[in-house]
Each structure stands twice: as structure tokens, then as C-alpha cells.
PDB file of N, CA and C in Angstrom:
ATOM      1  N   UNK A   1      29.799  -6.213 -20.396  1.00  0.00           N
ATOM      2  CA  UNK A   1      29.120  -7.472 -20.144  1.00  0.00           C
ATOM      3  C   UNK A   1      27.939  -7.601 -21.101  1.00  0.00           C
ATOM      4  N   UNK A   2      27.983  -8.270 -22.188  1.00  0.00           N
ATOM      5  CA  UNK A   2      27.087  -8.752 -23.169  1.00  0.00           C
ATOM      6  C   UNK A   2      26.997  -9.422 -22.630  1.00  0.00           C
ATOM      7  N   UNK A   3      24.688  -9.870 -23.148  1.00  0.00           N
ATOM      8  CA  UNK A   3      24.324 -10.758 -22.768  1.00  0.00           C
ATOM      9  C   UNK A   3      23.915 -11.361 -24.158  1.00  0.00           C
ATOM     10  N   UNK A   4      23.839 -12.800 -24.588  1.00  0.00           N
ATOM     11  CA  UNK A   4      23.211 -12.861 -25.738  1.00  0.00           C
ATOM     12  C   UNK A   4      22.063 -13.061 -25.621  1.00  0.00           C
ATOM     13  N   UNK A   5      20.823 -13.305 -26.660  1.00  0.00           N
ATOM     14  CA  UNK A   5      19.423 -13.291 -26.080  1.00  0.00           C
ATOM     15  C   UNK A   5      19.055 -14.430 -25.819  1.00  0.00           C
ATOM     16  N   UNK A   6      19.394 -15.725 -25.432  1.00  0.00           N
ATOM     17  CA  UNK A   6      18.682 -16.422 -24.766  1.00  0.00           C
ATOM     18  C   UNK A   6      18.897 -16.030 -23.413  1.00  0.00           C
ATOM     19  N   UNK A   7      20.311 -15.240 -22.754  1.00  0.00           N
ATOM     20  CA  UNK A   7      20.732 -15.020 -21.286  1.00  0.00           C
ATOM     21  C   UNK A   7      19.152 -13.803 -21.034  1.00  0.00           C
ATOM     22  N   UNK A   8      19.415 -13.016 -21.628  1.00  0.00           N
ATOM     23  CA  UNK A   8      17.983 -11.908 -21.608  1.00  0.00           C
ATOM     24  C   UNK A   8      16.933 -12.691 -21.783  1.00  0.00           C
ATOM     25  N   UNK A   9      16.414 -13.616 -22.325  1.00  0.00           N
ATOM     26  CA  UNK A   9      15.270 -14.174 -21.736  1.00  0.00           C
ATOM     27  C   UNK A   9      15.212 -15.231 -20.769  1.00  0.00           C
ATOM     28  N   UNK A  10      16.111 -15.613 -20.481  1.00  0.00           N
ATOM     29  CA  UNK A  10      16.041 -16.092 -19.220  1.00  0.00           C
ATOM     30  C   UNK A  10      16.023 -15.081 -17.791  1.00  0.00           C
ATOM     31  N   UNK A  11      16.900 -13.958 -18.007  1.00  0.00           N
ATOM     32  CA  UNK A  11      16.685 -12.954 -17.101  1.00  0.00           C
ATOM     33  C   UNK A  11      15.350 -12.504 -17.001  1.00  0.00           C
ATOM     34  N   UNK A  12      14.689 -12.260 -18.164  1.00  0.00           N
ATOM     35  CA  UNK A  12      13.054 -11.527 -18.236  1.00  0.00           C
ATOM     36  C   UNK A  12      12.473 -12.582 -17.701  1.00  0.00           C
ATOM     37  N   UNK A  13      12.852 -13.889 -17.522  1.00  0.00           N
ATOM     38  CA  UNK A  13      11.423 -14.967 -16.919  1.00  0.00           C
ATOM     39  C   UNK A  13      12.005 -15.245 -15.849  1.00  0.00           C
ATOM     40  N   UNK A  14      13.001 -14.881 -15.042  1.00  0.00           N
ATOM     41  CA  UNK A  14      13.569 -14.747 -13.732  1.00  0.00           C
ATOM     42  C   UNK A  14      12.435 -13.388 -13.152  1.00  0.00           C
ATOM     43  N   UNK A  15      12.704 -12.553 -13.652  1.00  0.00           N
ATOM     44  CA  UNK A  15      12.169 -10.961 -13.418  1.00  0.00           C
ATOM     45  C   UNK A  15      10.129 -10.922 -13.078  1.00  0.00           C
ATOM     46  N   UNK A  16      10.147 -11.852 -14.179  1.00  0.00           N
ATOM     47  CA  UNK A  16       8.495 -12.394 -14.761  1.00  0.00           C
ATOM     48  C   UNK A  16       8.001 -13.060 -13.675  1.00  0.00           C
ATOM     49  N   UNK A  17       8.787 -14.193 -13.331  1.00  0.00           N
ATOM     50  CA  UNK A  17       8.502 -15.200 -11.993  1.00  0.00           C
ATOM     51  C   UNK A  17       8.355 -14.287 -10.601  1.00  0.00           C
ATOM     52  N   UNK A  18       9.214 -13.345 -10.721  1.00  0.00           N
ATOM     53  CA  UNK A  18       9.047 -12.963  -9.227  1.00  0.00           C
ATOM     54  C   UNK A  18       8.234 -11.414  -9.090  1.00  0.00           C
ATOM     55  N   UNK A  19       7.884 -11.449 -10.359  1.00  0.00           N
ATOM     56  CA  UNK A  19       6.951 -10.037 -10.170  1.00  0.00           C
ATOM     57  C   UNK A  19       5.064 -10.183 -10.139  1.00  0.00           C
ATOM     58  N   UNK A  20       5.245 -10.757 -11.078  1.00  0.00           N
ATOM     59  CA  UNK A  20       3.729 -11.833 -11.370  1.00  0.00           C
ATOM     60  C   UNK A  20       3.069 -11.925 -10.103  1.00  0.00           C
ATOM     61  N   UNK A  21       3.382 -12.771  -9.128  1.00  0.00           N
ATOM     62  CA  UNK A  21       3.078 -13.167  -8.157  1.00  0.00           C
ATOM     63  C   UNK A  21       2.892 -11.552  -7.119  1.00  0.00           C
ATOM     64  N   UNK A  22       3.488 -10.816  -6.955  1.00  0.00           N
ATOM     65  CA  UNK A  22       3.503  -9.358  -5.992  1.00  0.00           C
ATOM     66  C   UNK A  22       2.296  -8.990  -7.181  1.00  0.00           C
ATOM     67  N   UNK A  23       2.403  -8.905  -8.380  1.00  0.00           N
ATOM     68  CA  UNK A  23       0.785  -8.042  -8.973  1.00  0.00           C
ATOM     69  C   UNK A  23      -0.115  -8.708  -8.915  1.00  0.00           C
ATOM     70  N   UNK A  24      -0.385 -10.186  -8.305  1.00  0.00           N
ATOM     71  CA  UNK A  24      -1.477 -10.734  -8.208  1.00  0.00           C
ATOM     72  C   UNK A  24      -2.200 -10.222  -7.138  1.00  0.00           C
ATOM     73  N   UNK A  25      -0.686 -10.600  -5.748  1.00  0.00           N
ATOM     74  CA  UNK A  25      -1.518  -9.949  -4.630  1.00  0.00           C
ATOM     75  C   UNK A  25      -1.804  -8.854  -4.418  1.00  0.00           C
ATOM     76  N   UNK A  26      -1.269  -7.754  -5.358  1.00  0.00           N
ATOM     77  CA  UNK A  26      -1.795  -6.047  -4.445  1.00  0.00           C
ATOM     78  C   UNK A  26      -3.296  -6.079  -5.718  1.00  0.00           C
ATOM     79  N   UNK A  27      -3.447  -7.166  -6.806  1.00  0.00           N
ATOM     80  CA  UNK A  27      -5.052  -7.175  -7.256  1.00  0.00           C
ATOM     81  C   UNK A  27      -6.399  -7.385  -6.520  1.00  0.00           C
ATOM     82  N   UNK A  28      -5.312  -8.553  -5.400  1.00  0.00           N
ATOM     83  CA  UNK A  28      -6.117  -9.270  -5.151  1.00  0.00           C
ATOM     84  C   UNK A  28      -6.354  -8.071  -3.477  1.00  0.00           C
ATOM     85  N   UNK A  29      -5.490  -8.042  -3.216  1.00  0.00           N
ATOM     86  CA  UNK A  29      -5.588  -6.538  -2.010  1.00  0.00           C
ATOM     87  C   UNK A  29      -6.563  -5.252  -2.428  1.00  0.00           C
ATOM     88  N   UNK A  30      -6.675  -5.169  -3.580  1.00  0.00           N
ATOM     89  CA  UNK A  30      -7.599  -3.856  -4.182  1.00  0.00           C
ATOM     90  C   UNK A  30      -8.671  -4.423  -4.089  1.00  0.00           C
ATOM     91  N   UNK A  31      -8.991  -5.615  -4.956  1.00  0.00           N
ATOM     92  CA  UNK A  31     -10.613  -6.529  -4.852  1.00  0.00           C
ATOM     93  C   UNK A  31     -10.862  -6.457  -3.461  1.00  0.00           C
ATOM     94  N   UNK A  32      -9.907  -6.475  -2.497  1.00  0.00           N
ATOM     95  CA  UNK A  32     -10.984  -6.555  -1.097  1.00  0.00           C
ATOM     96  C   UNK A  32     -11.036  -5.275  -0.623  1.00  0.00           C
ATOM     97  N   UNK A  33     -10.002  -4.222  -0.882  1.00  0.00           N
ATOM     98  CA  UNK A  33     -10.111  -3.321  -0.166  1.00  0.00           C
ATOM     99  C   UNK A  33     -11.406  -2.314  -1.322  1.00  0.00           C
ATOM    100  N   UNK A  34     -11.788  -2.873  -2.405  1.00  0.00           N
ATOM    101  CA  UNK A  34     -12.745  -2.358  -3.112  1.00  0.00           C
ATOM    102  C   UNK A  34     -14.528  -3.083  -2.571  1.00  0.00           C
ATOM    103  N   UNK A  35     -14.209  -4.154  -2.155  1.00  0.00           N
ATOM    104  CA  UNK A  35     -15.508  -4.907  -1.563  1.00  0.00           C
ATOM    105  C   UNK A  35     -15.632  -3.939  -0.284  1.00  0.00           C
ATOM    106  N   UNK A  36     -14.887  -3.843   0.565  1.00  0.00           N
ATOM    107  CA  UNK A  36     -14.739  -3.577   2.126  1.00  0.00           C
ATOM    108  C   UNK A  36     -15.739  -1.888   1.882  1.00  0.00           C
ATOM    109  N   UNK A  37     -15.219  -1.113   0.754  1.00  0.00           N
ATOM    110  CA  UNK A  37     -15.602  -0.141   0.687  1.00  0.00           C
ATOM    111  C   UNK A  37     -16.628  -0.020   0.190  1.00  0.00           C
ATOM    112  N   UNK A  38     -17.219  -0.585  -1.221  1.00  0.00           N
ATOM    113  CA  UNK A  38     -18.951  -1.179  -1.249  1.00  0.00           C
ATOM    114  C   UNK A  38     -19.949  -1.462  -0.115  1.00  0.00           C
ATOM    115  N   UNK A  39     -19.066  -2.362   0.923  1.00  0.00           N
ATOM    116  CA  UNK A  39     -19.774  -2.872   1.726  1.00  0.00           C
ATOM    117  C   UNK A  39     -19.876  -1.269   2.962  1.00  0.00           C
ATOM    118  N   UNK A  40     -18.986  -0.504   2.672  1.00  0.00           N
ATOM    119  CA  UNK A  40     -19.282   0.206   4.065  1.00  0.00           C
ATOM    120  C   UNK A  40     -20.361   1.520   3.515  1.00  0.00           C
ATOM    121  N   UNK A  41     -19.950   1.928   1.737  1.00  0.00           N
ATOM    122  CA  UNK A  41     -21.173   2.632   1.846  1.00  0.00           C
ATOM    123  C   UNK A  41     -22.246   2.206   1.424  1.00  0.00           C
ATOM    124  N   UNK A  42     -22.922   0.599   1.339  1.00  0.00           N
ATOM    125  CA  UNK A  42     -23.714   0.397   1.025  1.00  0.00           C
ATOM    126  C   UNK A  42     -24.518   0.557   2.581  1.00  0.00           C
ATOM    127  N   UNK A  43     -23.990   0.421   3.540  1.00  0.00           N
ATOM    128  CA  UNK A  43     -24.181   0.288   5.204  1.00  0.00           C
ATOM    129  C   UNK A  43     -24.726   1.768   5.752  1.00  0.00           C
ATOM    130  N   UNK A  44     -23.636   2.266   4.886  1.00  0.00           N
ATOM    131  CA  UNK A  44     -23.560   3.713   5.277  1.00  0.00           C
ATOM    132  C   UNK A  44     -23.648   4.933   4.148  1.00  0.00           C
ATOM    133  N   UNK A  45     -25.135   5.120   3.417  1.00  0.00           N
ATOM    134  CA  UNK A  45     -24.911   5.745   2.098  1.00  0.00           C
ATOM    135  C   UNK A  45     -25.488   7.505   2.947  1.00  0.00           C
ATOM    136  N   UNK A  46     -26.024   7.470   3.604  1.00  0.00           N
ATOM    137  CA  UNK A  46     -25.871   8.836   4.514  1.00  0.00           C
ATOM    138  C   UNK A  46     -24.629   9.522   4.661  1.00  0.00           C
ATOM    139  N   UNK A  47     -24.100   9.093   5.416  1.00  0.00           N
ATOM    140  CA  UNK A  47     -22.764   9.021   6.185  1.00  0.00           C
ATOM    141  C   UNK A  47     -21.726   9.367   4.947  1.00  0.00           C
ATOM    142  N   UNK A  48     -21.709   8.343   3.783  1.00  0.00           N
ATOM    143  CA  UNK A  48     -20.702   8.918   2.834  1.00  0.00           C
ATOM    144  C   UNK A  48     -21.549   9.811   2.032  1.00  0.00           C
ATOM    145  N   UNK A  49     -22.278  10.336   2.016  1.00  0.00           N
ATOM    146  CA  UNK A  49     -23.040  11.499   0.918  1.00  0.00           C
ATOM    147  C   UNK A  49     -22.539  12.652   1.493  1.00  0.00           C
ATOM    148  N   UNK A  50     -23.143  12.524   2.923  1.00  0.00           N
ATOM    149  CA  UNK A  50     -22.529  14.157   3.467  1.00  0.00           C
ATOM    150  C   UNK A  50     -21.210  14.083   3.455  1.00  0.00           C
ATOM    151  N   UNK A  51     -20.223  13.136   3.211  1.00  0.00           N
ATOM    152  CA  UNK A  51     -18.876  13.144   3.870  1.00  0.00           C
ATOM    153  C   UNK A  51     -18.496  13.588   2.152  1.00  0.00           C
ATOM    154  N   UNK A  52     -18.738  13.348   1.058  1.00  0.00           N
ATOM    155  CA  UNK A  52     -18.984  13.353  -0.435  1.00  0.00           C
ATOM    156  C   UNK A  52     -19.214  15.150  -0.381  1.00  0.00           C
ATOM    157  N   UNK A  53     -20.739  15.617   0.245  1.00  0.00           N
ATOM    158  CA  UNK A  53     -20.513  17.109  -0.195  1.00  0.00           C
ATOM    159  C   UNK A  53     -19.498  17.954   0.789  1.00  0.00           C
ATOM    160  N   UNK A  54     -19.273  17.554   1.752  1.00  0.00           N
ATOM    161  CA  UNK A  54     -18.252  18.524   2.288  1.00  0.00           C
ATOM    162  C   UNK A  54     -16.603  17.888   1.567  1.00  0.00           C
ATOM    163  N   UNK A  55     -16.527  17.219   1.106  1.00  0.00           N
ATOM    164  CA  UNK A  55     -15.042  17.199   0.139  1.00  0.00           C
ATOM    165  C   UNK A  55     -15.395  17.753  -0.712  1.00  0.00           C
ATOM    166  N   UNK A  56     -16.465  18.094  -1.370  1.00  0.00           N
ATOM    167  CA  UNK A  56     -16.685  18.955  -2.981  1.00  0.00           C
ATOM    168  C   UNK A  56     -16.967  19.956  -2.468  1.00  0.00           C
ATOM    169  N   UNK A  57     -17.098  20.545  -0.835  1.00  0.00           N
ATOM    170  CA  UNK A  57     -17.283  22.185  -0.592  1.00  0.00           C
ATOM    171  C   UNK A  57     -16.049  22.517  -0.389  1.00  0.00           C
ATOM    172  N   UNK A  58     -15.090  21.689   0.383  1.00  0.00           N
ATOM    173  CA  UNK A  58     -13.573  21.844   0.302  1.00  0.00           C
ATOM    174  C   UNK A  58     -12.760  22.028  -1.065  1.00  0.00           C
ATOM    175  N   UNK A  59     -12.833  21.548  -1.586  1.00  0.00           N
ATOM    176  CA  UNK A  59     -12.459  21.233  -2.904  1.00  0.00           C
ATOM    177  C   UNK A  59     -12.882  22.625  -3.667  1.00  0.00           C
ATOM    178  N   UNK A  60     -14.047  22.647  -3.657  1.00  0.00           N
ATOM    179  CA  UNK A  60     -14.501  24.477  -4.184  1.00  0.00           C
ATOM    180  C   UNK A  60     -14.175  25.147  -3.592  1.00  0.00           C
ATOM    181  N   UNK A  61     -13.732  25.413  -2.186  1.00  0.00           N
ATOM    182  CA  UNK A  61     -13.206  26.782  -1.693  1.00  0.00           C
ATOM    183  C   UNK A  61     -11.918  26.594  -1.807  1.00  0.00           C
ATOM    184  N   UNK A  62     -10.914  25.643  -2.269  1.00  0.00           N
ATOM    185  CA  UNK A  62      -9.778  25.499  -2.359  1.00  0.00           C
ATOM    186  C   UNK A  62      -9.511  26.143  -3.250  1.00  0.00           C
ATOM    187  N   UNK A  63     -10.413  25.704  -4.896  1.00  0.00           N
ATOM    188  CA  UNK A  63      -9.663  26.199  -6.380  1.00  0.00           C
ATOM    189  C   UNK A  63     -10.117  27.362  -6.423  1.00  0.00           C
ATOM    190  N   UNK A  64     -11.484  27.913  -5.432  1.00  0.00           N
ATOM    191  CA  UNK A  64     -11.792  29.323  -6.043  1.00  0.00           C
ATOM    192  C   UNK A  64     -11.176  30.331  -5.352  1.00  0.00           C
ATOM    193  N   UNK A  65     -10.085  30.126  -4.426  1.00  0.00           N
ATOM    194  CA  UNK A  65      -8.638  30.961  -3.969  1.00  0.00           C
ATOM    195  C   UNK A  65      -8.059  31.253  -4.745  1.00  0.00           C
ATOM    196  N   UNK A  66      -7.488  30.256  -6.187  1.00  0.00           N
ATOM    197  CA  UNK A  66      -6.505  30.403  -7.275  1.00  0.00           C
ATOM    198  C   UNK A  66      -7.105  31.817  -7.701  1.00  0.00           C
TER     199      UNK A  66
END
């Protein structure tokens, strides 16, 4: 099954049309789920500092097992 290339670009702007739209929204899903998270440690910059050094004390007793 050859396609000639106008059939391939019509397939790529079939493909284009319906993908476009799904990468807008998981952008537009990151922009909020990136605000949501600004907003919680700006609320809470305690709260994520200590939560910050105990993942980097985890994290060091993990690799210094290797």
C-alpha cells in the first residue's frame, strides 16, 4: 500500500489535528498543576524545606549503601 505524498500529508494533518489539541491540554494541566504548587509552597515554605531535607537525607543514605 503506497501512499503518494499528498495522501501522507494529508494523513500528517489528520494526525496534527488530533494531537495538537491533547498537547495543549496536558500544557495547560502542567501550568496549573505548576501554579497549585507555587501557591502551596509559597503558603507553606516551612513545611516544604523540612519535607526538602529529609528527601536529600533519604536520598544520601540510599546512594551511600552502593
Amino acid at each position: 500500500m503506497e501512499m503518494n505524498p499528498q495522501q501522507m500529508a494529508d494523513r500528517a494533518r489528520q494526525l496534527q489535528d488530533r494531537v495538537v489539541p491533547q498537547l495543549d491540554e496536558a500544557r495547560q494541566n502542567l501550568v496549573d498543576l505548576n501554579t497549585r504548587v507555587v501557591g502551596f509552597i509559597r503558603a507553606n515554605p516551612g513545611t516544604c524545606l523540612l519535607g526538602a531535607v529529609a528527601i536529600g537525607f533519604l536520598v544520601g543514605r540510599i546512594a551511600s549503601r552502593r
